[in-house]
N, C-alpha and C. Protein backbone atom coordinates (compact mmCIF):
# COMPACT_ATOMS: atom_id res chain seq x y z
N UNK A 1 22.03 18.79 -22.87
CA UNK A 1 22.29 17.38 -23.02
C UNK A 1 22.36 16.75 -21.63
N UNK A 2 21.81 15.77 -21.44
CA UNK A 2 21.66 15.17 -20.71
C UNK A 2 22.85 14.15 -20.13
N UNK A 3 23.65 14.41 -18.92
CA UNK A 3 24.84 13.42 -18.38
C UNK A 3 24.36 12.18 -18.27
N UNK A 4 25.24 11.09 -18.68
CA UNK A 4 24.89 9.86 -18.57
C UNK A 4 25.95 9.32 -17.20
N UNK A 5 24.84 8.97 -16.12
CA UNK A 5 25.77 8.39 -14.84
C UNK A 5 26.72 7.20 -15.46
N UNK A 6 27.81 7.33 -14.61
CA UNK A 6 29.25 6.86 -14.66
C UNK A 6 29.60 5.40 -13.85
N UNK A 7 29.22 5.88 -13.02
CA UNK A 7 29.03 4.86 -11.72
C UNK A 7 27.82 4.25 -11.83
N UNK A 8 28.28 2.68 -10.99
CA UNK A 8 27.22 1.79 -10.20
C UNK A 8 25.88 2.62 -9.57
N UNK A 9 26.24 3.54 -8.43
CA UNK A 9 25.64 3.92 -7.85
C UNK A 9 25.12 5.38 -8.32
N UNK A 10 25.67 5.89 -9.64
CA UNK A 10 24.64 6.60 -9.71
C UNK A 10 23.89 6.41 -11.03
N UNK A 11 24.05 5.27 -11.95
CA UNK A 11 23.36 4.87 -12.75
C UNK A 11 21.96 4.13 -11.26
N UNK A 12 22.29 3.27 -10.18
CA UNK A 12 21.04 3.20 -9.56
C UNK A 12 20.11 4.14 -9.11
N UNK A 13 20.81 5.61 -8.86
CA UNK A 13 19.95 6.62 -8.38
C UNK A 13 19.54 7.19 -9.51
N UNK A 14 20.04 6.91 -10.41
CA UNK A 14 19.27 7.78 -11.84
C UNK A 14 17.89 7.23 -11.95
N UNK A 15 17.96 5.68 -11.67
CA UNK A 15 17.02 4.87 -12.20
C UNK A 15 15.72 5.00 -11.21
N UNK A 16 16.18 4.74 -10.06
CA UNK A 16 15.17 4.73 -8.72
C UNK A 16 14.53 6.70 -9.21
N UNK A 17 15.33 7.66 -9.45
CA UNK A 17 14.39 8.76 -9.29
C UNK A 17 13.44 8.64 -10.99
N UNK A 18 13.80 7.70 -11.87
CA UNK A 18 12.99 7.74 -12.97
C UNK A 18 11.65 6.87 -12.06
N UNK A 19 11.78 5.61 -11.39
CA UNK A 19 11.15 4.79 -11.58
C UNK A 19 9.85 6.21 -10.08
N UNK A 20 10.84 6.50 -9.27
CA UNK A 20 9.91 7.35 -8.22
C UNK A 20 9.16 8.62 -8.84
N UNK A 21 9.52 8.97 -10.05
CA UNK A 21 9.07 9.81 -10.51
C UNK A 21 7.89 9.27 -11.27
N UNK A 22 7.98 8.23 -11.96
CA UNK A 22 6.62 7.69 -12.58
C UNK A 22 5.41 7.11 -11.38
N UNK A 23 6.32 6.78 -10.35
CA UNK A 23 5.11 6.43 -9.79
C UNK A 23 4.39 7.62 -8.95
N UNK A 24 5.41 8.92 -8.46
CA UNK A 24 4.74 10.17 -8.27
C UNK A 24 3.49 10.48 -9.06
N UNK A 25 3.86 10.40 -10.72
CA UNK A 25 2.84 10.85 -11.44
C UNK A 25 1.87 10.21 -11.49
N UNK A 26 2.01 8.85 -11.05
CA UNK A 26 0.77 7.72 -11.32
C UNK A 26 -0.09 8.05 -9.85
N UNK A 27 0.32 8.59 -9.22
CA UNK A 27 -0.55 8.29 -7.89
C UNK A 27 -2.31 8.91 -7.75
N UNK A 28 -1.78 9.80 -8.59
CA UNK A 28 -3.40 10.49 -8.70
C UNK A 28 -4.61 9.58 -9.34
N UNK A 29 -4.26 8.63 -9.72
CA UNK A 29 -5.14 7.42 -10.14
C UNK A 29 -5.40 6.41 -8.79
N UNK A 30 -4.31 6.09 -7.99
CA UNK A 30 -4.77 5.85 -7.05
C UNK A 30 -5.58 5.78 -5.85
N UNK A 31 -4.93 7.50 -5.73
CA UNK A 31 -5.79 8.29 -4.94
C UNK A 31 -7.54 9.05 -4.94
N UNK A 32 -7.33 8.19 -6.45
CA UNK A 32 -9.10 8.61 -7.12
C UNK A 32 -9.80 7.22 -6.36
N UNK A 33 -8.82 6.35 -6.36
CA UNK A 33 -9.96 4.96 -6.45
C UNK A 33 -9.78 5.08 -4.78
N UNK A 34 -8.85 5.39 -4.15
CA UNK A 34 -9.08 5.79 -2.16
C UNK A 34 -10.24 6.48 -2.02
N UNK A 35 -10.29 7.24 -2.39
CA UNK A 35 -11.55 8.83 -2.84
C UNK A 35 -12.69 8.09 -3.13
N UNK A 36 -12.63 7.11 -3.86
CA UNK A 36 -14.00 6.34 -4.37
C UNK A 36 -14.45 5.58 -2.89
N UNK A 37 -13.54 5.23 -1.69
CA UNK A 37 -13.84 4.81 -0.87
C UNK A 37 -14.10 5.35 0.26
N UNK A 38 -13.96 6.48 0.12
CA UNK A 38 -14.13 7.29 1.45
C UNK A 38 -12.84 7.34 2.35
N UNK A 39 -11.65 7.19 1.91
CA UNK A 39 -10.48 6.14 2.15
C UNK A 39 -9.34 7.51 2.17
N UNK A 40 -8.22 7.95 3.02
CA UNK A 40 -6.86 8.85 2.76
C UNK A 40 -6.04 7.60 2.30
N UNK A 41 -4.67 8.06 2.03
CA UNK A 41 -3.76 7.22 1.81
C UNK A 41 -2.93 6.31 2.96
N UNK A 42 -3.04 6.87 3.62
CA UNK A 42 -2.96 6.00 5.59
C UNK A 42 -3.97 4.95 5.91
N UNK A 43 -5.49 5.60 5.39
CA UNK A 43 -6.71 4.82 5.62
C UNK A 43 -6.16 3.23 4.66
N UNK A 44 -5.74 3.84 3.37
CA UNK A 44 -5.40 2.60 3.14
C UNK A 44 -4.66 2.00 3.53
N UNK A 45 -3.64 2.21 3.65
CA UNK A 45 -2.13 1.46 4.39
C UNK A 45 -2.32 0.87 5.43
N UNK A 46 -3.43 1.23 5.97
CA UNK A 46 -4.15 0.60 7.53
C UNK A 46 -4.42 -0.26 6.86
N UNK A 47 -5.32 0.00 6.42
CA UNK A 47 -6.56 -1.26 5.75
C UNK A 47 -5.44 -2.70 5.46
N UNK A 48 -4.65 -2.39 4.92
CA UNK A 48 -4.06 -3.52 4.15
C UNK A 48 -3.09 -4.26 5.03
N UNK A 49 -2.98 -3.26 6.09
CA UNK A 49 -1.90 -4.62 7.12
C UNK A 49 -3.38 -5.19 8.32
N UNK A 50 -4.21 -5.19 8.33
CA UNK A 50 -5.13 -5.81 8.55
C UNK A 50 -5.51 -7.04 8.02
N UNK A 51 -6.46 -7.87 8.76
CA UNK A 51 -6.44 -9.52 8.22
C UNK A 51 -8.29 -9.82 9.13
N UNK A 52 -8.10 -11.10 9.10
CA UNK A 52 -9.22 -11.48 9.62
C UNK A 52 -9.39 -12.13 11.00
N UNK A 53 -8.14 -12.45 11.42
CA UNK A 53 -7.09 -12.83 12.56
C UNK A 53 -7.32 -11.58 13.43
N UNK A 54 -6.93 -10.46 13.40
CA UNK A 54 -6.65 -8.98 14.52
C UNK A 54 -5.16 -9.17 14.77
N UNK A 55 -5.28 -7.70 15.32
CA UNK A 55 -3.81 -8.00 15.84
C UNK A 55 -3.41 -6.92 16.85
N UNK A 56 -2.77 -6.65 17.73
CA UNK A 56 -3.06 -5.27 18.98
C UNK A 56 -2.67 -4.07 18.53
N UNK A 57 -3.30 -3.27 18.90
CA UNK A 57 -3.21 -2.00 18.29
C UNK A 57 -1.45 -1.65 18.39
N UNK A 58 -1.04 -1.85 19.45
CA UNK A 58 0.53 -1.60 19.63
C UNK A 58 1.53 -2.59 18.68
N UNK A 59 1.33 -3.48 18.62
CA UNK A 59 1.86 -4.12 17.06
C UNK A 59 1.60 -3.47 16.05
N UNK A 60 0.35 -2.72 15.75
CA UNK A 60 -0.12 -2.00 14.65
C UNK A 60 0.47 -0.88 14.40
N UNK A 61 0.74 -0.20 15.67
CA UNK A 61 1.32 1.25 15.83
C UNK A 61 3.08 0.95 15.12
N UNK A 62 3.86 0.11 15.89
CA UNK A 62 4.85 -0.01 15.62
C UNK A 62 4.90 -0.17 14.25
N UNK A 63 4.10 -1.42 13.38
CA UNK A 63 4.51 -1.20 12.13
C UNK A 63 4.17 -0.54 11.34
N UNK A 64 3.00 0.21 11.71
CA UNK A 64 2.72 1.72 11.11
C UNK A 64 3.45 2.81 11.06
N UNK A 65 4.61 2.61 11.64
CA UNK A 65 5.37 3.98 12.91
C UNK A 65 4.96 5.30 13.29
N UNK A 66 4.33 4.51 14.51
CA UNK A 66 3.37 5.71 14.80
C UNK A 66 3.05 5.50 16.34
N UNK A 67 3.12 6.49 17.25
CA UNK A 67 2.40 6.10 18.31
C UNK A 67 1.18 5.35 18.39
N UNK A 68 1.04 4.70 19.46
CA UNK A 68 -0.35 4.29 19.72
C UNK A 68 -1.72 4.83 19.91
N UNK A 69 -1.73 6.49 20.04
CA UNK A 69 -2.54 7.00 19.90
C UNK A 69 -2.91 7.59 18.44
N UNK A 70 -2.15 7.04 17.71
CA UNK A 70 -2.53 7.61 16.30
C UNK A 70 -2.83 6.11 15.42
N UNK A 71 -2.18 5.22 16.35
CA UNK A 71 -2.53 4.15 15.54
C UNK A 71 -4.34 4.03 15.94
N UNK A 72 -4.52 4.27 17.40
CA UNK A 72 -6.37 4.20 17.44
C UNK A 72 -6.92 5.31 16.71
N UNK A 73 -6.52 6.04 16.78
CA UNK A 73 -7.14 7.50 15.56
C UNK A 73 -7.28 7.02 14.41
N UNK A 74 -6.02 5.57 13.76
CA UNK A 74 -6.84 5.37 12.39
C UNK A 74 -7.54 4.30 12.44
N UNK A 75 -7.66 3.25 13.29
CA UNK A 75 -8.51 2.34 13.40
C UNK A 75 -9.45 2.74 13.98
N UNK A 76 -10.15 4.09 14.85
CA UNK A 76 -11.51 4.78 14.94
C UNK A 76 -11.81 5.04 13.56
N UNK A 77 -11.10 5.57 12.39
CA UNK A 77 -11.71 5.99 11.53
C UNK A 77 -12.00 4.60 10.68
N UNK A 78 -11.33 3.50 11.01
CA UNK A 78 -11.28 2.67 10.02
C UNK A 78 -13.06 1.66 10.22
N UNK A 79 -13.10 1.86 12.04
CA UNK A 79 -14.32 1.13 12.36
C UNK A 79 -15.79 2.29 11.96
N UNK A 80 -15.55 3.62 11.74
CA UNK A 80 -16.11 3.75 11.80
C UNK A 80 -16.91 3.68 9.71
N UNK A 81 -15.94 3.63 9.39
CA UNK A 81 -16.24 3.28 7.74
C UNK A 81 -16.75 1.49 7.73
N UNK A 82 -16.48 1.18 8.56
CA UNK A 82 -17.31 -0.32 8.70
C UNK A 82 -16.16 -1.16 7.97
N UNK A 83 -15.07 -0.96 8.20
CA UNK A 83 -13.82 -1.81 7.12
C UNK A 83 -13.03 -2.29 8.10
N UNK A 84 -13.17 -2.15 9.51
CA UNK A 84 -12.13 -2.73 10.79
C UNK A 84 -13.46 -2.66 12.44
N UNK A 85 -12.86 -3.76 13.07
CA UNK A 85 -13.23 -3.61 14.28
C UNK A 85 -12.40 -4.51 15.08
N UNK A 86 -12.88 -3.94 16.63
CA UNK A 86 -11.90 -4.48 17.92
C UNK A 86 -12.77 -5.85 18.27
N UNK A 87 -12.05 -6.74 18.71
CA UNK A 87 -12.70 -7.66 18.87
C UNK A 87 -11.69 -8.29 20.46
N UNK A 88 -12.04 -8.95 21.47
CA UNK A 88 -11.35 -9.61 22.43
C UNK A 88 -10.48 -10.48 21.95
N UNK A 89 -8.85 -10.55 22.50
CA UNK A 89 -8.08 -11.32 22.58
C UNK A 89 -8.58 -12.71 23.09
N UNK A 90 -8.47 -13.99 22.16
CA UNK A 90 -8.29 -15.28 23.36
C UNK A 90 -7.56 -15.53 23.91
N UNK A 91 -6.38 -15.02 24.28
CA UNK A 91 -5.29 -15.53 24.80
C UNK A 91 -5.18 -14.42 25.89
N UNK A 92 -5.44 -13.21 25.99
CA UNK A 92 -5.70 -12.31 27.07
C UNK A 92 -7.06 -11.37 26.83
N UNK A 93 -7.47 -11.56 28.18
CA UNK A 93 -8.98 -10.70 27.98
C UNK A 93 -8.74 -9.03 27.96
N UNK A 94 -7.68 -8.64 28.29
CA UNK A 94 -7.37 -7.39 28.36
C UNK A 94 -7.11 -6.55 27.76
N UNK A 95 -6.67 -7.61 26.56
CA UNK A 95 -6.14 -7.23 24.99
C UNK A 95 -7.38 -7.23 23.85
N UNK A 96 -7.30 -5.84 23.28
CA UNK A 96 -8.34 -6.12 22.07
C UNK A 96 -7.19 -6.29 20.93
N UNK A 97 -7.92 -6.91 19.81
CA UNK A 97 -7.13 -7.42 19.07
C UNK A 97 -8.04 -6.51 17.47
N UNK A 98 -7.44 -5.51 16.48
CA UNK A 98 -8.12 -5.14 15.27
C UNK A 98 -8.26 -5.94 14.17
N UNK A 99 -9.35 -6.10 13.68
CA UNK A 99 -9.17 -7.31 12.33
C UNK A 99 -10.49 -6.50 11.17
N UNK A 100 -9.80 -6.71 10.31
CA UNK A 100 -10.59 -6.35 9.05
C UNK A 100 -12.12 -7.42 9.03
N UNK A 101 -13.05 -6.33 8.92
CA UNK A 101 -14.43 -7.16 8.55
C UNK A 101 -14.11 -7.32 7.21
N UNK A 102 -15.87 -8.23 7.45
CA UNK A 102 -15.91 -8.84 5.48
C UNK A 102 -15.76 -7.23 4.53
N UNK A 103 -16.68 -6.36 4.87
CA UNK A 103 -16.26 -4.89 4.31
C UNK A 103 -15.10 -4.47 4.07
N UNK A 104 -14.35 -4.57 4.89
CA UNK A 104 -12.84 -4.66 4.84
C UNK A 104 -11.96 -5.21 3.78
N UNK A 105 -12.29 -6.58 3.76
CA UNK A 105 -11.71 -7.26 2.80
C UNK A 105 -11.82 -7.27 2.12
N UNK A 106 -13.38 -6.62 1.59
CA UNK A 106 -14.08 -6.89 0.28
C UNK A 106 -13.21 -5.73 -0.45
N UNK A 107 -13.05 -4.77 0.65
CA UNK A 107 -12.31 -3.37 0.12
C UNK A 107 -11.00 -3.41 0.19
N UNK A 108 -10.19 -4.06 0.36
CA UNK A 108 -9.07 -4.60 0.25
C UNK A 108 -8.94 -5.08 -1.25
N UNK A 109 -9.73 -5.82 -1.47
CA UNK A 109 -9.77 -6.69 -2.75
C UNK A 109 -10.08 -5.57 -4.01
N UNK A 110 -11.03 -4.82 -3.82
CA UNK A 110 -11.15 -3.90 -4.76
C UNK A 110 -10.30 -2.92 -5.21
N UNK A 111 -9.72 -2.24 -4.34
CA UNK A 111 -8.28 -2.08 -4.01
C UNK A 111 -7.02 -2.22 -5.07
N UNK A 112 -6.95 -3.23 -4.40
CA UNK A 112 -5.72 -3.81 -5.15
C UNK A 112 -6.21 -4.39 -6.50
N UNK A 113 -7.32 -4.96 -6.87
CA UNK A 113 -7.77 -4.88 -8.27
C UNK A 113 -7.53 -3.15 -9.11
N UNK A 114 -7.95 -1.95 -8.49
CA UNK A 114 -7.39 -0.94 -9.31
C UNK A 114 -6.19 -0.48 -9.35
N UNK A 115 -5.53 -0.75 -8.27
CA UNK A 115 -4.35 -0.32 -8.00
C UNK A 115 -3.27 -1.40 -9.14
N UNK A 116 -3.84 -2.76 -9.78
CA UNK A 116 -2.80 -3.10 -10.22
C UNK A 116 -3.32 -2.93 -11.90
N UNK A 117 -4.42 -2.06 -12.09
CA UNK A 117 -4.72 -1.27 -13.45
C UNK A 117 -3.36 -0.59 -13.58
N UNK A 118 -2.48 -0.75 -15.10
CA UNK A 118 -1.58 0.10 -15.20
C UNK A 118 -1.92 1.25 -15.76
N UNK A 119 -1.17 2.35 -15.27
CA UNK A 119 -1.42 3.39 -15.89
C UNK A 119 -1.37 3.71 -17.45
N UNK A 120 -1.95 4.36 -17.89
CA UNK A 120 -1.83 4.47 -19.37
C UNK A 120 -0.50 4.87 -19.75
N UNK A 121 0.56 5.18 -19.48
CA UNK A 121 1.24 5.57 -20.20
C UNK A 121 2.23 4.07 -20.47
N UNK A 122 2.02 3.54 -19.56
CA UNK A 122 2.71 1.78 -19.98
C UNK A 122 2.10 1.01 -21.37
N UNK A 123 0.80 1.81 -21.82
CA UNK A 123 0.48 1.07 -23.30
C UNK A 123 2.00 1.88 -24.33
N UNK A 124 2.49 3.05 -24.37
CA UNK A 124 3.34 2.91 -25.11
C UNK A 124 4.65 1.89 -25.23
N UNK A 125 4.83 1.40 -24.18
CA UNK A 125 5.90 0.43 -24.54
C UNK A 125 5.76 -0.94 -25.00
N UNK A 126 6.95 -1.33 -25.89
CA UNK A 126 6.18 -2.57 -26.50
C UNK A 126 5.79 -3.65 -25.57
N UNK A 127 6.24 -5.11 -26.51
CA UNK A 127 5.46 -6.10 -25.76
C UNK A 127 7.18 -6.24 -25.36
N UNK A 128 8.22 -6.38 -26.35
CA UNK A 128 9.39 -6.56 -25.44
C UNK A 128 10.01 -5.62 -24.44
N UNK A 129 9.61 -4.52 -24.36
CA UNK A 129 10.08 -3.31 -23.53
C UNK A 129 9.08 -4.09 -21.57
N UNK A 130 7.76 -4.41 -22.35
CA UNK A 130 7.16 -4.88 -21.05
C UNK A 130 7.32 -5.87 -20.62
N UNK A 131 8.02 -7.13 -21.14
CA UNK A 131 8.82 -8.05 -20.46
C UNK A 131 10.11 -7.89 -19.84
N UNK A 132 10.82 -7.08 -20.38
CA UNK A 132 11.93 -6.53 -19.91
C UNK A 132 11.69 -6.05 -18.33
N UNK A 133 11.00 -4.63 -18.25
CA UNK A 133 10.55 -4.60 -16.85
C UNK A 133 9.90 -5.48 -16.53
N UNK A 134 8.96 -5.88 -16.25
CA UNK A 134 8.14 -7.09 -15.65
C UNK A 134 9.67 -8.12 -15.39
N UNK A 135 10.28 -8.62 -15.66
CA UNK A 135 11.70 -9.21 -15.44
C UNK A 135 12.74 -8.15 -14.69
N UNK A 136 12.78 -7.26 -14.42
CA UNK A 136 13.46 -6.50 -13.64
C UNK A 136 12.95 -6.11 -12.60
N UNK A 137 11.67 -5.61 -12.26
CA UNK A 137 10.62 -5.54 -11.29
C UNK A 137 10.34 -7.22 -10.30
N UNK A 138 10.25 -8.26 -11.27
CA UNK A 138 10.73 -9.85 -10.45
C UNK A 138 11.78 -9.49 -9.59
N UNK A 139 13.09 -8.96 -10.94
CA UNK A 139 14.47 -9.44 -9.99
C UNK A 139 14.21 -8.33 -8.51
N UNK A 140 14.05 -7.42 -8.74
CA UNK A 140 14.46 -6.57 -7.33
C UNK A 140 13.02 -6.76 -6.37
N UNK A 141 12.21 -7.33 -6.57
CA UNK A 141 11.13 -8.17 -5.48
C UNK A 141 11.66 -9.47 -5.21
N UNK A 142 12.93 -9.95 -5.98
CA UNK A 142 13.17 -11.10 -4.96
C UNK A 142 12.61 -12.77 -5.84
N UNK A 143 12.03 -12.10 -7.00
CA UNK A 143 11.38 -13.59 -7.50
C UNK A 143 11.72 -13.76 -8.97
């Protein structure tokens, strides 16, 4: 039989390892449609803090957390899939700045079109079970 948490805090950790556990299992759907791109799971995470703007590789690194030599290791791989390139700073010539090409974006967009395919196992719940989350998933994003 299964303990039912007692507490605040561990009715939240019950919940967070249900909700981390479904999305553990869901990832292999993800990682099919990365795979469809020639894409790791970093390749993407790059991809997506990218824009059309650029931005310096050392900004990139930091919010990647990652040195700067690993942040150019994934933006070599990213230019060389044709989905990122360096382009000159206007504001300093010294500075290259990374920005997602149209390829990029286009793959960005595709992306997140599969990624927000739900997994099949969300057709078993009803239509009120899926408003329920969809309303709880709002509240803890903030909207």
């Amino acid at each position: 039989m299964t303990k039912s948490p007692d507490s605040s805090g561990e009715r939240a950790a019950e919940a967070w390892r249900s909700m981390f556990e479904f999305l553990m299992r869901s990832a292999p759907q993800r990682l099919r449609t990365q795979q469809e791109h020639g894409l790791t799971p970093n390749d993407s995470r790059a991809l997506f803090s990218l824009d059309e703007d650029g931005r310096p590789i050392g900004v990139l690194a930091r919010e990647w957390g990652c040195d700067p030599s690993t942040a150019t290791w994934l933006v070599d791989r990213l230019e060389r899939a044709e989905l990122a390139e360096r382009i000159p700073s206007p504001d300093d010539r010294r500075v290259k700045l990374v920005r997602a090409t149209k390829k990029g974006l286009e793959t960005k967009t595709v992306l997140m079109a599969a990624y927000h395919r739900p997994p099949a196992e969300m057709s078993s719940l009803s239509p009120r079970e899926l408003d329920e989350l969809t309303r709880i998933c709002r509240k803890l994003c903030g909207r």
